[in-house]
N, C-alpha and C. Protein backbone atom coordinates (compact mmCIF):
# COMPACT_ATOMS: atom_id res chain seq x y z
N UNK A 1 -55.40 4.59 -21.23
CA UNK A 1 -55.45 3.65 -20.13
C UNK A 1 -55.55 2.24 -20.69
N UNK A 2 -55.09 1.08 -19.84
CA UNK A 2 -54.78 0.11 -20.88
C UNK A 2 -55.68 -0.81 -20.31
N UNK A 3 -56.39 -1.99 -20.93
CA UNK A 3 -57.38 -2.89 -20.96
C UNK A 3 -57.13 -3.39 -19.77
N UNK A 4 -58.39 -3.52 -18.74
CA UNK A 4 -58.08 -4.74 -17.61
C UNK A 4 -58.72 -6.01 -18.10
N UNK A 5 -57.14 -6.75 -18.22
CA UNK A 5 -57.75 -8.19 -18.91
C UNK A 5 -57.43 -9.14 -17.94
N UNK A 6 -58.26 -9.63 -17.21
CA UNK A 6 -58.84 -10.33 -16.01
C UNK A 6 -58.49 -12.00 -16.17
N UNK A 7 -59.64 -11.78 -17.60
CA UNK A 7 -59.58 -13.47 -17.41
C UNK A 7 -58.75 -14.02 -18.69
N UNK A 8 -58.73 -15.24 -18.91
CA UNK A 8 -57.94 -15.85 -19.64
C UNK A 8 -59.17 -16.74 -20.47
N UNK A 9 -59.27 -17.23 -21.92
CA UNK A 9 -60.02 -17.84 -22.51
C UNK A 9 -59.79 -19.35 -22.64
N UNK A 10 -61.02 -20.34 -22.29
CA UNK A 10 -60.77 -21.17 -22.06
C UNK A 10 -60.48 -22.22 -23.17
N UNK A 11 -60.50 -21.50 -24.24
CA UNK A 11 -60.48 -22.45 -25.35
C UNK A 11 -58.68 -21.92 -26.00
N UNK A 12 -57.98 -20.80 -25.68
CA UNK A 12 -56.92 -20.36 -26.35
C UNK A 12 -55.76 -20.04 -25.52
N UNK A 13 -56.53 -19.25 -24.45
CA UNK A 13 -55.79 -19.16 -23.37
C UNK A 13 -55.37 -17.38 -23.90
N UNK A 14 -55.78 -16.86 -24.61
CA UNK A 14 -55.83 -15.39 -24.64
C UNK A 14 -56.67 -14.69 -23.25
N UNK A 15 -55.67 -13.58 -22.90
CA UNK A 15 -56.12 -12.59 -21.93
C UNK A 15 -57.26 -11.75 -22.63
N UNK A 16 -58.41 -11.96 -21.86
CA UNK A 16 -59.30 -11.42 -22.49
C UNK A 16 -60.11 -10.38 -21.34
N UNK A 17 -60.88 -9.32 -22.29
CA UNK A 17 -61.42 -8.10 -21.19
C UNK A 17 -62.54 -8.55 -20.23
N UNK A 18 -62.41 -7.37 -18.98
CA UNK A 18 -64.08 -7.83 -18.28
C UNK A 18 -65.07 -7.20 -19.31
N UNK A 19 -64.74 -6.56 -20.35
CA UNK A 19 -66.12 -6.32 -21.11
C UNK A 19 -66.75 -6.86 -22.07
N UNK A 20 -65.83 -7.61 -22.96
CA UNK A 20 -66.27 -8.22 -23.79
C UNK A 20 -66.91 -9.20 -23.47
N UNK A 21 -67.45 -9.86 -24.64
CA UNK A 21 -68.12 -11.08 -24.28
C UNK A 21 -67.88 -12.36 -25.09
N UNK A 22 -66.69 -11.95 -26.02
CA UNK A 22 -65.91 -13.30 -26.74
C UNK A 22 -64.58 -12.56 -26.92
N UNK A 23 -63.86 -13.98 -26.98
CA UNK A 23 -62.31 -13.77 -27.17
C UNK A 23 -62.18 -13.25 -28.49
N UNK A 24 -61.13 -12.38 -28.28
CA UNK A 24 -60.46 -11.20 -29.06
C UNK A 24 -59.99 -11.94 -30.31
N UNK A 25 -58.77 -13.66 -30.18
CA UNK A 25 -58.19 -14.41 -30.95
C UNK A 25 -59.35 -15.23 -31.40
N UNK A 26 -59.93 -16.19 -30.57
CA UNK A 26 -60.56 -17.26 -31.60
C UNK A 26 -62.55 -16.84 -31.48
N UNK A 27 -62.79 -15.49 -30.62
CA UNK A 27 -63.87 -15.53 -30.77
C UNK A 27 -65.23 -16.29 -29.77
N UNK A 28 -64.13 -16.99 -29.04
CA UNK A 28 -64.80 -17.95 -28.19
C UNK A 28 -65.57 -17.41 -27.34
N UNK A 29 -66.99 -17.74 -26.57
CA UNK A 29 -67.61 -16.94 -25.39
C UNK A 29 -66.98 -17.66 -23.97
N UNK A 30 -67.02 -16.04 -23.44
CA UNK A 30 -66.62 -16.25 -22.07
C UNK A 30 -67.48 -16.88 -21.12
N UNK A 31 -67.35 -17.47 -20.00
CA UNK A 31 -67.92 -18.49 -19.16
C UNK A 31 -68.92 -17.75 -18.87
N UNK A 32 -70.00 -18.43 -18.12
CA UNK A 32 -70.78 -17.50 -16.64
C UNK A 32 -70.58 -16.83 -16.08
N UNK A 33 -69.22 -17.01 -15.10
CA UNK A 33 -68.44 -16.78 -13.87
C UNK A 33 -67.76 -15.57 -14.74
N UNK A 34 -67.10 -15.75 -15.68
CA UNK A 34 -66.26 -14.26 -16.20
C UNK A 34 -66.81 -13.16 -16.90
N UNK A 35 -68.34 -13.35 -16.80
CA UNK A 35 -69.15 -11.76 -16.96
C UNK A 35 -68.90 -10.86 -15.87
N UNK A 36 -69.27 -9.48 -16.38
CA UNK A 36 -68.86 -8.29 -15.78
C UNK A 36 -70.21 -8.43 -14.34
N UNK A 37 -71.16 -8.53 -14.40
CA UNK A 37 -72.82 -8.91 -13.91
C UNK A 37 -72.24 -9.10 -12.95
N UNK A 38 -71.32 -10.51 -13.13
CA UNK A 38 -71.27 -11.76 -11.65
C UNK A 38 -69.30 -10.93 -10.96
N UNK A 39 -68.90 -10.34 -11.75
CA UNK A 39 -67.36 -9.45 -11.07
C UNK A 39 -68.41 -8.59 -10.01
N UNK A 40 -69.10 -7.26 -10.24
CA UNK A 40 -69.51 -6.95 -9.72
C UNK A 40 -70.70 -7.27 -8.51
N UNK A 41 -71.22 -8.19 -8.71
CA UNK A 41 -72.33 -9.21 -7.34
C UNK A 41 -71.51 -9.13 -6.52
N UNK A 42 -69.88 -9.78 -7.14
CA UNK A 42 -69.65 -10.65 -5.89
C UNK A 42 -68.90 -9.79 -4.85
N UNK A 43 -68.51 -8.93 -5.71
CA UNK A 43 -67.43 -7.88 -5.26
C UNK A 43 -68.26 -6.71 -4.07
N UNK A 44 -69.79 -6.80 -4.48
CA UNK A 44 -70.49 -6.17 -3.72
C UNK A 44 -71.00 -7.00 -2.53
N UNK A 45 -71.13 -8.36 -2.93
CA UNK A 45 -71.76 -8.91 -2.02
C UNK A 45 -70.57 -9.22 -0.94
N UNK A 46 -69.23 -9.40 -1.13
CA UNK A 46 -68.01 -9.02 -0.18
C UNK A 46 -68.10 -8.05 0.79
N UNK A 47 -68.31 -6.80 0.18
CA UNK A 47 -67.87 -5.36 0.44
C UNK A 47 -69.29 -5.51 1.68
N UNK A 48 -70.68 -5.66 1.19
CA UNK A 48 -71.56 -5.93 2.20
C UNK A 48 -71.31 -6.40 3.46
N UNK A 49 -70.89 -7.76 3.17
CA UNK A 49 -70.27 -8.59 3.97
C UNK A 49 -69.86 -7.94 5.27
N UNK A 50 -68.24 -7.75 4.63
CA UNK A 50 -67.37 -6.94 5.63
C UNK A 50 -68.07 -5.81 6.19
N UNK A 51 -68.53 -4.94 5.82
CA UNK A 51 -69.24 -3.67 6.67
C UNK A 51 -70.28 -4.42 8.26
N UNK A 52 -70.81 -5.49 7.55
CA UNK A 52 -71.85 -6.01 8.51
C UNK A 52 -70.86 -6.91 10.04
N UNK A 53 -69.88 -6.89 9.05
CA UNK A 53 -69.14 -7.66 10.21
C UNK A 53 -68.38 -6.91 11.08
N UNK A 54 -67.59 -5.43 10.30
CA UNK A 54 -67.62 -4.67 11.14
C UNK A 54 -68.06 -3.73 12.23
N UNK A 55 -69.62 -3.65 12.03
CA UNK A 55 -70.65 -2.63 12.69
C UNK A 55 -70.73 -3.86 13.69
N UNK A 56 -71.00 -5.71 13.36
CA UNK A 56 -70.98 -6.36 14.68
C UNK A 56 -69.84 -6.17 15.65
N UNK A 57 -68.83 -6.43 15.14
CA UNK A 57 -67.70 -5.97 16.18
C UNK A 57 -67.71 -5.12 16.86
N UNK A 58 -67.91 -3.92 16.21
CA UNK A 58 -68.03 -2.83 16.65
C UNK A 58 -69.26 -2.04 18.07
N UNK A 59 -70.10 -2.75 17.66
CA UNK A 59 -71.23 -2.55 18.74
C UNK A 59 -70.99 -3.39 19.60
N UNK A 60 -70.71 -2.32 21.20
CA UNK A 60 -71.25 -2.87 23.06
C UNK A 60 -72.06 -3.92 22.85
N UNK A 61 -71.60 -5.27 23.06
CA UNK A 61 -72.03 -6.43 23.95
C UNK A 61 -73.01 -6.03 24.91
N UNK A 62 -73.93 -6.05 25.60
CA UNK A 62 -74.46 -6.19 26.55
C UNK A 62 -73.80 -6.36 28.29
N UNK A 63 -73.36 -7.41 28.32
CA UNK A 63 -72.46 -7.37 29.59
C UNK A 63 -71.58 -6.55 29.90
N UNK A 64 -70.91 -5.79 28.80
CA UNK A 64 -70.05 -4.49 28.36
C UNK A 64 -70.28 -3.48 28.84
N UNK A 65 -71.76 -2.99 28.66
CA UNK A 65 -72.35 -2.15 29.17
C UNK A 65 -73.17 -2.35 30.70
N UNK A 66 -73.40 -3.40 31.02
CA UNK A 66 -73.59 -3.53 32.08
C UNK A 66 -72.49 -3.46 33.35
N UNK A 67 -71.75 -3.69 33.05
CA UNK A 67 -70.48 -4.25 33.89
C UNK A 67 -69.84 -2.41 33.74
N UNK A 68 -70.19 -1.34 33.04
CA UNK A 68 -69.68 -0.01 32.60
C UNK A 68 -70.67 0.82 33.77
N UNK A 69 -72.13 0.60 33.43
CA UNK A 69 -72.65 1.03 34.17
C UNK A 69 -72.71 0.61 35.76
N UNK A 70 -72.64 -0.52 36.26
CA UNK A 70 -72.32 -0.84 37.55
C UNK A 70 -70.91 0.14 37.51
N UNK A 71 -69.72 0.28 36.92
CA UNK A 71 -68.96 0.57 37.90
C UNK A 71 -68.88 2.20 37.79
N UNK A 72 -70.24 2.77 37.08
CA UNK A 72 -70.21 4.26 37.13
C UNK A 72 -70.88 4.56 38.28
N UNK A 73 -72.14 3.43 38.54
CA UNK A 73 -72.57 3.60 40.06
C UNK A 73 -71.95 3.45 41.08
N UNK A 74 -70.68 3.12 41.07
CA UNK A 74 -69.99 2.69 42.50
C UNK A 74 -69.84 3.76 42.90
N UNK A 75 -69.31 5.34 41.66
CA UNK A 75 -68.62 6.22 42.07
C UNK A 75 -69.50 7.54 42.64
């Protein structure tokens, strides 16, 4: 299986892995932002995200259900 090389090094411009932690060519360390730590936060803190926004959508409004139940009483 072949390397996922994500980021690019800012000193060479070599494609470099999410695992390492210096470039492959000149050795250089990778930023803050291009540790594996902060790929995964953010990617989770996304994925969080969206679920929360879907369960809001997803859940009866109030008036929804009111306006449901009035017209089950009509019948």
């Amino acid at each position: 299986m072949p390397a996922l090389r994500v980021f690019r090094c800012r000193e060479c411009g070599h494609r470099m892995r999410l695992a390492g932690r210096l470039c492959g060519r000149c050795h250089a360390r990778k930023g803050l932002l291009q540790s594996r730590a902060i790929v995964i936060a953010s990617g989770s803190a996304i994925l969080i995200l969206c679920t929360v926004i879907v369960i809001v959508l997803a859940a009866p409004s109030d008036s929804t259900e009111r306006h449901a139940s009035q017209a089950s009483a009509r019948f």
